[in-house]
C-alpha atoms as a PDB file:
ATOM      1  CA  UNK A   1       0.000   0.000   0.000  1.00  0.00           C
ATOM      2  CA  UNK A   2       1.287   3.298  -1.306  1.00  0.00           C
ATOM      3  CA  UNK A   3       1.405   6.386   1.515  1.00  0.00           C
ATOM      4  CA  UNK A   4       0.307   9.759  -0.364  1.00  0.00           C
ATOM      5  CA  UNK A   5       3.317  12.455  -0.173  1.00  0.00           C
ATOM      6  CA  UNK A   6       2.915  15.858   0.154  1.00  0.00           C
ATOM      7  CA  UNK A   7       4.782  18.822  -2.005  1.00  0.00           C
ATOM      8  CA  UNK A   8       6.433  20.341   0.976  1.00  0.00           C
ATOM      9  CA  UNK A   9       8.612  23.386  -0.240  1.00  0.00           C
ATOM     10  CA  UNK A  10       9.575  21.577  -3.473  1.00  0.00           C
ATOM     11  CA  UNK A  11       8.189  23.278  -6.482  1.00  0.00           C
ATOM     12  CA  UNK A  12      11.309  21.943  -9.014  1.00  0.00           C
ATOM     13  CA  UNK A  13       7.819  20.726 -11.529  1.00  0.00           C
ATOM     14  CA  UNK A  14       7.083  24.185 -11.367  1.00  0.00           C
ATOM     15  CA  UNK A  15      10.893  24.757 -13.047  1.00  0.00           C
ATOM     16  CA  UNK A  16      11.662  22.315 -14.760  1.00  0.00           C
ATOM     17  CA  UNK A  17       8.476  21.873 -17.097  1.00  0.00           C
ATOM     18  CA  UNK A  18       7.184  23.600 -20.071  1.00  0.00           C
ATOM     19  CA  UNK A  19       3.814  25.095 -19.707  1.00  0.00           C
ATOM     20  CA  UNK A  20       2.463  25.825 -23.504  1.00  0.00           C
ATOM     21  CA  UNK A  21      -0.809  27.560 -22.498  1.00  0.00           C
ATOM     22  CA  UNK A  22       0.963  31.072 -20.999  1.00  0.00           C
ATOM     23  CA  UNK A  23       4.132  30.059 -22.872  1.00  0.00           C
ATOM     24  CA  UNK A  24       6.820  29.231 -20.010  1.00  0.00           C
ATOM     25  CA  UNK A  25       9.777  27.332 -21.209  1.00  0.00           C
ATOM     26  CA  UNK A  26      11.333  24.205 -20.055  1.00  0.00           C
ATOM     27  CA  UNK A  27      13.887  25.035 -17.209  1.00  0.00           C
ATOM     28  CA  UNK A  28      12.193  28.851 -16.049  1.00  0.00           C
ATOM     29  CA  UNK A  29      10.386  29.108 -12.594  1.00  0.00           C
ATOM     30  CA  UNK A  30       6.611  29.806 -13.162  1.00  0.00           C
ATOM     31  CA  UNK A  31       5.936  33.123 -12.194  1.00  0.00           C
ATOM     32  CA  UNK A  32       2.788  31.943 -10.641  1.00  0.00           C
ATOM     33  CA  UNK A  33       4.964  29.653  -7.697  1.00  0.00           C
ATOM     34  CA  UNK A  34       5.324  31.261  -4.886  1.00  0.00           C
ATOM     35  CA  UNK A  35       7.836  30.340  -2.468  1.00  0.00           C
ATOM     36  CA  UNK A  36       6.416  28.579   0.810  1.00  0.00           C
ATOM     37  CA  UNK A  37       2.937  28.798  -0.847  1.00  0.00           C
ATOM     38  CA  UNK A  38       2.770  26.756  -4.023  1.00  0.00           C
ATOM     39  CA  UNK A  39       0.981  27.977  -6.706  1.00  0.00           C
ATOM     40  CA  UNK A  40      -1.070  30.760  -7.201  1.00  0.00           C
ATOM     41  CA  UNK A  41      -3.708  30.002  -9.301  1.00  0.00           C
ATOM     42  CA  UNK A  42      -4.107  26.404  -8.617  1.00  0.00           C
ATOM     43  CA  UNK A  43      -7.769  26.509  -8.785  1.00  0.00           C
ATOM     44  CA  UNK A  44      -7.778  27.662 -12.346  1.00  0.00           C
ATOM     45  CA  UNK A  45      -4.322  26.269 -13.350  1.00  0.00           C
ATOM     46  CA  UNK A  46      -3.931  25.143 -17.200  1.00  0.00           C
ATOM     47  CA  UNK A  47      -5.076  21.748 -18.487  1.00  0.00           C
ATOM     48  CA  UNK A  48      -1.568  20.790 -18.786  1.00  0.00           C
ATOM     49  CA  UNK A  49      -0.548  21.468 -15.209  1.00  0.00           C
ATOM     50  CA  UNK A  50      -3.305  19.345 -13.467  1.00  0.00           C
ATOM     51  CA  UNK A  51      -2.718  16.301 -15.983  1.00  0.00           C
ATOM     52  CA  UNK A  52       0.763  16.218 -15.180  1.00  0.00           C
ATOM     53  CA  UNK A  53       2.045  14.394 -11.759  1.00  0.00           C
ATOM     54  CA  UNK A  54       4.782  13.666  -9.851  1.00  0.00           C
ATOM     55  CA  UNK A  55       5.547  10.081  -9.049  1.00  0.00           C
ATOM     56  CA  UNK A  56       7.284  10.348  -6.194  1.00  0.00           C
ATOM     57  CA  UNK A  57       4.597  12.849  -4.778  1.00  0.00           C
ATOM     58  CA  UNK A  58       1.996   9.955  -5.609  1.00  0.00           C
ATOM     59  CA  UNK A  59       4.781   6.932  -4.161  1.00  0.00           C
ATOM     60  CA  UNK A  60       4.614   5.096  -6.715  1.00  0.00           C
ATOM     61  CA  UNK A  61       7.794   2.349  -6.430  1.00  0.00           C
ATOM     62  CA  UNK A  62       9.082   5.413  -5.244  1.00  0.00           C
ATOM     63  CA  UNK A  63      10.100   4.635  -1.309  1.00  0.00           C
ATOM     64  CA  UNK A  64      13.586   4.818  -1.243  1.00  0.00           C
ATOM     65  CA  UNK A  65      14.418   7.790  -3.643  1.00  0.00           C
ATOM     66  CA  UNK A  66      14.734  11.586  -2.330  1.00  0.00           C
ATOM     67  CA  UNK A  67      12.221  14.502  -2.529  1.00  0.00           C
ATOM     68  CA  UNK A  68      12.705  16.421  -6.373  1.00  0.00           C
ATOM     69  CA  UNK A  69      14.091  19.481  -4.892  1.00  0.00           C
ATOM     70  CA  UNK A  70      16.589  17.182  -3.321  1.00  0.00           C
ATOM     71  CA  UNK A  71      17.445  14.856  -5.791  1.00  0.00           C
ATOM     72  CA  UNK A  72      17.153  17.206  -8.345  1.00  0.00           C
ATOM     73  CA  UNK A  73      14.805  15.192 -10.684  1.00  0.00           C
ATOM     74  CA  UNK A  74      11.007  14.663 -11.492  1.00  0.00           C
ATOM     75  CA  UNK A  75       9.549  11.601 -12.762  1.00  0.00           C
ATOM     76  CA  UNK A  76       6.007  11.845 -14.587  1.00  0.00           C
ATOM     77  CA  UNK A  77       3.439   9.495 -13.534  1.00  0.00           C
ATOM     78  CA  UNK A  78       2.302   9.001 -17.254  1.00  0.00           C
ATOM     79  CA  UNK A  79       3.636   6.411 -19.431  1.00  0.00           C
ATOM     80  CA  UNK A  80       5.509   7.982 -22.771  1.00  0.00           C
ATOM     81  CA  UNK A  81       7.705   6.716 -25.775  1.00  0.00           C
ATOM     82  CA  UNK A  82      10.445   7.728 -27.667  1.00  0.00           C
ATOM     83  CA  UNK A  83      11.181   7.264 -31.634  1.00  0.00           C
ATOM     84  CA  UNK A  84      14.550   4.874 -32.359  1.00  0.00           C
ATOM     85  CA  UNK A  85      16.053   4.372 -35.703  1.00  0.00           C
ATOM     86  CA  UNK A  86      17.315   1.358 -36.748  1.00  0.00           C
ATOM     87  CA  UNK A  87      20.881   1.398 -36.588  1.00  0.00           C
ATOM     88  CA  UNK A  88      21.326  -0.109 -40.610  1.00  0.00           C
ATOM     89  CA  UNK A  89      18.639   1.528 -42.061  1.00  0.00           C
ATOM     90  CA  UNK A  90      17.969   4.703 -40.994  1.00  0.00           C
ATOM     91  CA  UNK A  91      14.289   4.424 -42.737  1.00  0.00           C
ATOM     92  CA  UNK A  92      12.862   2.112 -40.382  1.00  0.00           C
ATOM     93  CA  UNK A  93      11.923   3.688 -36.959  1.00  0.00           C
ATOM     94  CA  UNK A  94       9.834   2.119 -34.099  1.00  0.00           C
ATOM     95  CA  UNK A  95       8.599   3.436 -30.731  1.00  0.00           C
ATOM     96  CA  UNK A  96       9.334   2.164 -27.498  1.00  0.00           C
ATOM     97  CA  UNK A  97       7.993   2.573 -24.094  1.00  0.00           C
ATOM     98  CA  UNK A  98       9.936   5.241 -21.907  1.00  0.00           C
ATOM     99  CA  UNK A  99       9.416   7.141 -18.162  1.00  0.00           C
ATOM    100  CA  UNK A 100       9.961  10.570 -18.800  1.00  0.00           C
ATOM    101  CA  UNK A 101      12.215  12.139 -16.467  1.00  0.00           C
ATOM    102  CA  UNK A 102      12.712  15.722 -16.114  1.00  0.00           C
ATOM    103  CA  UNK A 103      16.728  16.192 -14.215  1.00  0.00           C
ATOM    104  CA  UNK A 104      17.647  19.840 -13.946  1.00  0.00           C
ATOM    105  CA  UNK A 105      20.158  21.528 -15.747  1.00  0.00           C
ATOM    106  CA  UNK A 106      22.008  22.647 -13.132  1.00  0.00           C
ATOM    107  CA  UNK A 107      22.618  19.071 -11.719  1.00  0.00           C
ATOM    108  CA  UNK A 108      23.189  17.302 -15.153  1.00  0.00           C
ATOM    109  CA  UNK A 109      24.595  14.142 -13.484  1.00  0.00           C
ATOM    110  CA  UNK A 110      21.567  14.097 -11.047  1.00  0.00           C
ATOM    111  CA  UNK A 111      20.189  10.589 -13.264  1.00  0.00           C
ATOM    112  CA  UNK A 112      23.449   9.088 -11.831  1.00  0.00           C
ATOM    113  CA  UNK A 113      21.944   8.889  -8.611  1.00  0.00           C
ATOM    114  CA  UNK A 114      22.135   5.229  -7.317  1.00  0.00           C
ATOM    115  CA  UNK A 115      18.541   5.230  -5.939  1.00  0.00           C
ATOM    116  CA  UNK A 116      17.240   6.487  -9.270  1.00  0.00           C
ATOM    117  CA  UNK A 117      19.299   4.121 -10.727  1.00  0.00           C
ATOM    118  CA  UNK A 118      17.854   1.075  -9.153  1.00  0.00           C
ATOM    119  CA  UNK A 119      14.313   2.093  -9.769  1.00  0.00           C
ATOM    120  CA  UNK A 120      14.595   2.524 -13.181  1.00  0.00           C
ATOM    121  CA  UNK A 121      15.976  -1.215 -13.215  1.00  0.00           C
ATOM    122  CA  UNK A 122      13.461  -2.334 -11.436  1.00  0.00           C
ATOM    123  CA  UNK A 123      10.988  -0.669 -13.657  1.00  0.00           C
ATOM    124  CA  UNK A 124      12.613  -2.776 -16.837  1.00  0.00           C
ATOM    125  CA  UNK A 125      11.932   0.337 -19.001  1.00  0.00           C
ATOM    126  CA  UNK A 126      14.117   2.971 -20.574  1.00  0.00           C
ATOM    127  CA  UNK A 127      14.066   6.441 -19.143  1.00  0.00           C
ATOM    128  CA  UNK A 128      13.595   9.770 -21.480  1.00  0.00           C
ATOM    129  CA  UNK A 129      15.867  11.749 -19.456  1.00  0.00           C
ATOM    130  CA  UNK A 130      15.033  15.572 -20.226  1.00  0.00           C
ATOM    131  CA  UNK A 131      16.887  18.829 -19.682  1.00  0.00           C
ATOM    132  CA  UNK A 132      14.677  20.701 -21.502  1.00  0.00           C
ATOM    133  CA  UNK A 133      11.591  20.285 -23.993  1.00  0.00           C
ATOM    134  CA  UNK A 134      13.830  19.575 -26.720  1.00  0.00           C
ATOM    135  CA  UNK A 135      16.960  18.482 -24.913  1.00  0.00           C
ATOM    136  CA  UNK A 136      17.460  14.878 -23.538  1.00  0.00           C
ATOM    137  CA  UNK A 137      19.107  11.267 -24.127  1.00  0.00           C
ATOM    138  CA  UNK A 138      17.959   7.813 -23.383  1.00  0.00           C
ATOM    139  CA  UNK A 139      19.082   5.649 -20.716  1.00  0.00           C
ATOM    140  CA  UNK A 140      18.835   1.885 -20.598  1.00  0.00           C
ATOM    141  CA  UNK A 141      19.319  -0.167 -17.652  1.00  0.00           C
ATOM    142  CA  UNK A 142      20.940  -3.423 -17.380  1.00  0.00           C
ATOM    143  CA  UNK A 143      17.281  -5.207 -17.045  1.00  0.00           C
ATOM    144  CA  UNK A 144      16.750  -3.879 -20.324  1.00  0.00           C
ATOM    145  CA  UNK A 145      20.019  -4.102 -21.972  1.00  0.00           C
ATOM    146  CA  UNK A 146      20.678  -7.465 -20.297  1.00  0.00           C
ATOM    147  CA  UNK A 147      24.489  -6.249 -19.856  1.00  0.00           C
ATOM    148  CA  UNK A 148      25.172  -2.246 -18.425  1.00  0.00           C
ATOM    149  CA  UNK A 149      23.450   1.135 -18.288  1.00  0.00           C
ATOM    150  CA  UNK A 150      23.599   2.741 -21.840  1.00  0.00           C
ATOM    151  CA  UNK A 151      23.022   6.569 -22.640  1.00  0.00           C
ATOM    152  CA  UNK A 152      21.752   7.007 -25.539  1.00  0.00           C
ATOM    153  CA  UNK A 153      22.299  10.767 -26.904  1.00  0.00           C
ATOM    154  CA  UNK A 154      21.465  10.203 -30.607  1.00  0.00           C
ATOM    155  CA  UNK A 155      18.460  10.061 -32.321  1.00  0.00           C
ATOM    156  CA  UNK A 156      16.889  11.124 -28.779  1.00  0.00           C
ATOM    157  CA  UNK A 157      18.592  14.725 -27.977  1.00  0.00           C
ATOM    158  CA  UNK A 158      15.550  16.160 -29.694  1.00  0.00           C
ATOM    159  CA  UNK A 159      12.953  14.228 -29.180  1.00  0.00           C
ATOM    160  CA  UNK A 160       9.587  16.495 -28.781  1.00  0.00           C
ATOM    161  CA  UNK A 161       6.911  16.406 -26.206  1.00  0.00           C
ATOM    162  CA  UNK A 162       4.185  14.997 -27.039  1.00  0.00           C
ATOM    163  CA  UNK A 163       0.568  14.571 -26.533  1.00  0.00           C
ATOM    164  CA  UNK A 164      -1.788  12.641 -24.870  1.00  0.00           C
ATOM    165  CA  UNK A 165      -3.489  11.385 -27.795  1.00  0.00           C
ATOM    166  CA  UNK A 166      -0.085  10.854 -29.570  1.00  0.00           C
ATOM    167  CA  UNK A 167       0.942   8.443 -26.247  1.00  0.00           C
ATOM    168  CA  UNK A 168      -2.100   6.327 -26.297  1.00  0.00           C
ATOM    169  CA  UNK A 169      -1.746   6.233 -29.793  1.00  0.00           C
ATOM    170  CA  UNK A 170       1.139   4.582 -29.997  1.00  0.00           C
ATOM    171  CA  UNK A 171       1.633   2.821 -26.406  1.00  0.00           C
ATOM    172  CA  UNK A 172      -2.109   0.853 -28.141  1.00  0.00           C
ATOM    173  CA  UNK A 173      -4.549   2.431 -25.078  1.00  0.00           C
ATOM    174  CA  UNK A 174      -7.228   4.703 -25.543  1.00  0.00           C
ATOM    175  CA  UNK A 175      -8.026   8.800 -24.316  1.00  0.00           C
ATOM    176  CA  UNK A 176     -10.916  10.158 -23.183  1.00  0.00           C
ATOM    177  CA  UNK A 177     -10.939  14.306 -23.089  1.00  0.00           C
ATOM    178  CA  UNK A 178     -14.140  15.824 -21.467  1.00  0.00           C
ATOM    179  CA  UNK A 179     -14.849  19.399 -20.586  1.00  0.00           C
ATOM    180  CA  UNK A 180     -13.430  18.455 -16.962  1.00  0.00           C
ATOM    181  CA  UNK A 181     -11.533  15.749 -16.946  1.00  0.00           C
ATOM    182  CA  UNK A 182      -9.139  13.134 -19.289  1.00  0.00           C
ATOM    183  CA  UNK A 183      -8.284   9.862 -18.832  1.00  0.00           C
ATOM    184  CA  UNK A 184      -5.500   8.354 -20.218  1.00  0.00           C
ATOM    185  CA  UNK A 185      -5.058   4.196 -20.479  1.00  0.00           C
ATOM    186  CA  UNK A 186      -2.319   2.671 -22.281  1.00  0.00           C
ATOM    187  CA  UNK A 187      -2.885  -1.570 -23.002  1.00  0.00           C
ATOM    188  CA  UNK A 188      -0.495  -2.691 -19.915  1.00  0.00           C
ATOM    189  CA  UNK A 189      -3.515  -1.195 -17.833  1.00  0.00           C
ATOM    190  CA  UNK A 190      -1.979   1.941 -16.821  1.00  0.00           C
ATOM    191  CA  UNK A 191      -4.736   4.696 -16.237  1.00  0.00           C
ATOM    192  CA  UNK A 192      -5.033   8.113 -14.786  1.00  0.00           C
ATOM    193  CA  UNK A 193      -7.802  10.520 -14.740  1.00  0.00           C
ATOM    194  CA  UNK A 194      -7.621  13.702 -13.733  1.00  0.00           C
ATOM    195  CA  UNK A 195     -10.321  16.732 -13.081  1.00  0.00           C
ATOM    196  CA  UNK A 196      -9.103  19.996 -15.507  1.00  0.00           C
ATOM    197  CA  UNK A 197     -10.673  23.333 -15.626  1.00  0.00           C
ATOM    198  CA  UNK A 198     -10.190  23.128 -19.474  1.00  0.00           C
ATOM    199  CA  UNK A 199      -9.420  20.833 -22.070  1.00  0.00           C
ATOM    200  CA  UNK A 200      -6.102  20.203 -22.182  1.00  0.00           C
ATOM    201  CA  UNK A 201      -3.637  21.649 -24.620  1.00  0.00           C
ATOM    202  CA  UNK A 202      -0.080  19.922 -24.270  1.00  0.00           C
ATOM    203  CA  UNK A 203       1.764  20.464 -26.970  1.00  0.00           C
END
């Protein structure tokens, strides 16, 4: 049974993540966090900030590793893929299964972190590790690889965001937008649903 966290000071989602509907770059503080108080307009706050979650806020396999503000990394609750070429011909591309993690900039090496590390194993997925919206590499662990950890710069570093509808399209689930809410279910049974003020927009 998973114990719900709570934010505490740490507002490093607030930083590290893009925010297309008031146009707030990857790696820039929100103007509307507030220090000691969150964020400001969390009632009305954009579709694409109350789809988005933080799974270590929410525990999930989670236990051992450090708050974000302290280890320096997010990880998104919602499944996501990447785009790999094949390494012969460059013409045939297929899509894998990847947890996007968001590490910031400042602390580049943060991914390193042993407790990360074995979580990821344990997960037996790659990670989309992400300085920015259009900045990142992917990293492989051993239960994955079947040998060592393998960082993966090209064909990744600019790898775009991408939507909900383009995730459940190719993960094979489904997504269901209503005026106040989305749910998102990819085929391993992964689902989230989530009560928005708006539609919502991520881009």
């Amino acid at each position: 049974m998973t114990t719900r966290r709570e934010c505490g000071d740490c507002m490093l989602c607030c930083s590290l993540l893009p925010v297309e509907e008031f146009g707030k770059p990857a790696g820039e503080r929100c103007r509307h966090a507030k220090f000691g108080k969150g964020c400001s307009i969390y009632p009305r706050r954009p579709g694409s900030c109350a789809l988005w979650n933080c799974r270590w806020l929410v525990n999930d396999d989670t236990a051992e590793l450090r708050r974000p503000d302290r280890s320096h990394y997010v990880i998104d609750i919602m499944p996501d893929f990447a785009r790999a070429v094949h390494a012969t011909d460059p013409s045939l591309s297929y899509s894998i299964e990847v947890i996007q993690v968001w590490v910031d900039p400042k602390y580049r090496d943060a991914h390193r972190d042993p407790m990360f590390r074995r979580y990821l194993d344990r997960q037996r997925k790659c990670a989309l590790i992400r300085y920015g919206a259009r900045e990142g590499f992917l990293l492989a662990p051993p239960s994955v690889t079947g040998n060592d950890w393998i960082e993966k710069e090209s064909g990744f570093n600019q790898e775009p965001q991408h939507t909900l509808q383009e995730i459940a399209a190719e993960l094979g689930g489904t997504i269901e937008i209503e005026t106040d809410q989305a749910t998102v279910t990819t085929r391993d049974g992964v689902e989230r649903t989530v009560s928005v003020k708006r539609p919502p927009t991520i881009v």
